[in-house]
C-alpha atoms as a PDB file:
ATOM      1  CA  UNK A   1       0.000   0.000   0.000  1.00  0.00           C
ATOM      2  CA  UNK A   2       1.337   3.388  -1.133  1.00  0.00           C
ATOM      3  CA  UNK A   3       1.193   6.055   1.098  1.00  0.00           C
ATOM      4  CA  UNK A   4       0.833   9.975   0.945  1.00  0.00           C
ATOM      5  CA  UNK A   5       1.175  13.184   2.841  1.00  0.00           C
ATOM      6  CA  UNK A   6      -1.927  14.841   3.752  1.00  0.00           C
ATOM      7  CA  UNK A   7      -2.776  17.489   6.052  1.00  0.00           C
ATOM      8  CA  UNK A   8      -4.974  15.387   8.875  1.00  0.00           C
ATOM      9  CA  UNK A   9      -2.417  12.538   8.363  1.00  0.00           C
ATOM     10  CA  UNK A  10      -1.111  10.046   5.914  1.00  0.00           C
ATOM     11  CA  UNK A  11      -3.539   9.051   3.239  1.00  0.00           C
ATOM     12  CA  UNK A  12      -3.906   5.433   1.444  1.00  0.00           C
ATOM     13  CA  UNK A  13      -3.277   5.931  -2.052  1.00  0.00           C
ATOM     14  CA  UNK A  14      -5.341   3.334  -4.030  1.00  0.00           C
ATOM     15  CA  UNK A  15      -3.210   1.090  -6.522  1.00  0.00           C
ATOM     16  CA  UNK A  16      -3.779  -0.176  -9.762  1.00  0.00           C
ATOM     17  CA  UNK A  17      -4.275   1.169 -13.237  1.00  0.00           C
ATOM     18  CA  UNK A  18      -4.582   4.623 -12.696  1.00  0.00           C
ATOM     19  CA  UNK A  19      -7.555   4.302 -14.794  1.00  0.00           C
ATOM     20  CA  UNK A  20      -9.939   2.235 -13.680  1.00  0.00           C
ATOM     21  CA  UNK A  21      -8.647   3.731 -10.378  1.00  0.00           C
ATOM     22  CA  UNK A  22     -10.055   7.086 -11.425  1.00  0.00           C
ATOM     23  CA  UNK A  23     -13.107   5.716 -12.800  1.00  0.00           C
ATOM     24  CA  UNK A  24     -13.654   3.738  -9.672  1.00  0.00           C
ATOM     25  CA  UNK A  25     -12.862   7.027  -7.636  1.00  0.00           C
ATOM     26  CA  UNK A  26     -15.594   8.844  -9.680  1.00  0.00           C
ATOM     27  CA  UNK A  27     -18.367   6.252  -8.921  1.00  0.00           C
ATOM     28  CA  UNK A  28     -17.684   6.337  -5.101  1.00  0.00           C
ATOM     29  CA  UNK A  29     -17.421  10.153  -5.165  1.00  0.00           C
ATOM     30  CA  UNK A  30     -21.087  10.006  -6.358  1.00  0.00           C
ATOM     31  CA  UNK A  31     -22.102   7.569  -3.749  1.00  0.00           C
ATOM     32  CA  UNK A  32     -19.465   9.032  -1.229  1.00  0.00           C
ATOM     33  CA  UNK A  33     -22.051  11.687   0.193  1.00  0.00           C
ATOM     34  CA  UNK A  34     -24.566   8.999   1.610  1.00  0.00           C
ATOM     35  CA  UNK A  35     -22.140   7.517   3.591  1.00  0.00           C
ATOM     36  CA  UNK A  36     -20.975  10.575   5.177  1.00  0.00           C
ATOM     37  CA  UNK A  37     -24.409  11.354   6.289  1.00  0.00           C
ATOM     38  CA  UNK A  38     -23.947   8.429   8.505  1.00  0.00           C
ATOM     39  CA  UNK A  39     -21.322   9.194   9.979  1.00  0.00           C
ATOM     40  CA  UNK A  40     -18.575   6.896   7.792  1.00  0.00           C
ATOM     41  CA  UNK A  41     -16.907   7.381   4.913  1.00  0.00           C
ATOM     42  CA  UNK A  42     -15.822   4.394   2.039  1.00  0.00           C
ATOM     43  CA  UNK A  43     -12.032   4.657   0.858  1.00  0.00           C
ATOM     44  CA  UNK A  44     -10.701   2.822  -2.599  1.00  0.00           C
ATOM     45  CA  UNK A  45      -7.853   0.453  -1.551  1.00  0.00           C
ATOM     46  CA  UNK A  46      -7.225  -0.240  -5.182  1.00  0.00           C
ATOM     47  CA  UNK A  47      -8.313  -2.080  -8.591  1.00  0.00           C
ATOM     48  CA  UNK A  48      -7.018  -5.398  -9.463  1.00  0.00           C
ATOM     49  CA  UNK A  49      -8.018  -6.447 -12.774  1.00  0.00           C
ATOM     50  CA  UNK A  50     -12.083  -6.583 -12.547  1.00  0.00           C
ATOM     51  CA  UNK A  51     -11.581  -6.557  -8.346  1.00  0.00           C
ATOM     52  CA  UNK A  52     -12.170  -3.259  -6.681  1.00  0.00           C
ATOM     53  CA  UNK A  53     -11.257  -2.849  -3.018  1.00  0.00           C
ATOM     54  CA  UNK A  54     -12.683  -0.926  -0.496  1.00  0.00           C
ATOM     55  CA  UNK A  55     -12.581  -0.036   3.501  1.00  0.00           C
ATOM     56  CA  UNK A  56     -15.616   1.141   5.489  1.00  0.00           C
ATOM     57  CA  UNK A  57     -14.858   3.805   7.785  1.00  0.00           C
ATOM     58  CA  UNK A  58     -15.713   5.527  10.735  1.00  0.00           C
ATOM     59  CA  UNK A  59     -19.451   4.521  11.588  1.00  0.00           C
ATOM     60  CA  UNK A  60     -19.655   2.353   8.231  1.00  0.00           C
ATOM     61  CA  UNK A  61     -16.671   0.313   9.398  1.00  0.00           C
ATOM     62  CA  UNK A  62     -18.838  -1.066  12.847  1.00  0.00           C
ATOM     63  CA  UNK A  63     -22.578  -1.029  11.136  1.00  0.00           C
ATOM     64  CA  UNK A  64     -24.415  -4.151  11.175  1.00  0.00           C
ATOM     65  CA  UNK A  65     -25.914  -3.043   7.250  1.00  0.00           C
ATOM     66  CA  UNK A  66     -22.627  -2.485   6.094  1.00  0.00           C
ATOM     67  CA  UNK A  67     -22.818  -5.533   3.971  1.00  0.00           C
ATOM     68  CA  UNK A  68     -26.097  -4.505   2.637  1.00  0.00           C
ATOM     69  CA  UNK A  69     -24.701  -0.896   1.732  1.00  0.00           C
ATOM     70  CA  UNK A  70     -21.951  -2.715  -0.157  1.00  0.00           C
ATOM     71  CA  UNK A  71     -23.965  -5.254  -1.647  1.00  0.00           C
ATOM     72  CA  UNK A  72     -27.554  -3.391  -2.552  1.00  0.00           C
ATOM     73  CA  UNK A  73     -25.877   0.034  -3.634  1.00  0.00           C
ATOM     74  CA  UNK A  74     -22.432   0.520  -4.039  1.00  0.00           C
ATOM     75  CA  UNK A  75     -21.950  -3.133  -6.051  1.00  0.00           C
ATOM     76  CA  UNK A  76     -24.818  -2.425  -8.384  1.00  0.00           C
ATOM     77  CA  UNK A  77     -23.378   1.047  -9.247  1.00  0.00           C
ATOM     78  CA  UNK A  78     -19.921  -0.006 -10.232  1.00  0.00           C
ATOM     79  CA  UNK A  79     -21.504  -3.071 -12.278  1.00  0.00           C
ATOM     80  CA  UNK A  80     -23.542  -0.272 -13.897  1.00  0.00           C
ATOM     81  CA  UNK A  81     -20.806   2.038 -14.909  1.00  0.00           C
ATOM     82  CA  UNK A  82     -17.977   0.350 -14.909  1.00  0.00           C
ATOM     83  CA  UNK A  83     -17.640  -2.400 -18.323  1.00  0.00           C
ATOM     84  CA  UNK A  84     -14.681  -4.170 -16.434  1.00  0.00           C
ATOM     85  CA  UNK A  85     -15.954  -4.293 -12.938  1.00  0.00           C
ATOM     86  CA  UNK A  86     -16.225  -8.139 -11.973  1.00  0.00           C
ATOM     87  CA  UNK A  87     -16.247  -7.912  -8.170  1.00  0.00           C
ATOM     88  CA  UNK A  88     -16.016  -5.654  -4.781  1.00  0.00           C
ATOM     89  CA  UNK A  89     -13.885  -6.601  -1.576  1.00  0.00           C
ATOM     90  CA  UNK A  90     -14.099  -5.056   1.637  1.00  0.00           C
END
């Protein structure tokens, strides 16, 4: 995992193709504002191939319908915009 400065700490930078990284990025930005009105946050660890990986934070990290977040909206998203996206890991 590649790390970089940033001002409240040291921030993951997600790997893979830079990309599908970006494109990956753009679909959690839209989806990033829901989470955050709950109190957590979701982070892109990186894109492997078809695999996108992702960490729950803050409240989102501990919630029992974390799973169902993942699977019912943010899965379904990515398989709608993104051609190459095969599958997401928490």
């Amino acid at each position: 995992m590649k790390w970089s400065w940033w001002p409240f700490g040291r921030r993951r930078v997600a790997t893979g193709d830079p990309a599908r990284v970006a494109q990956a990025e753009a679909v959690l930005a839209e989806l990033r504002p829901r989470f955050r009105a709950d109190g957590g946050d979701v982070t892109l660890l990186g894109v492997d191939g078809g695999r996108v990986r992702v960490e729950l934070r803050g409240a989102c990290r501990s919630c029992a319908a974390s799973v169902l977040t993942l699977k019912g909206a943010l899965e379904p998203r990515l398989r709608e915009q993104l051609d190459w996206f095969e599958r997401l890991d928490s």
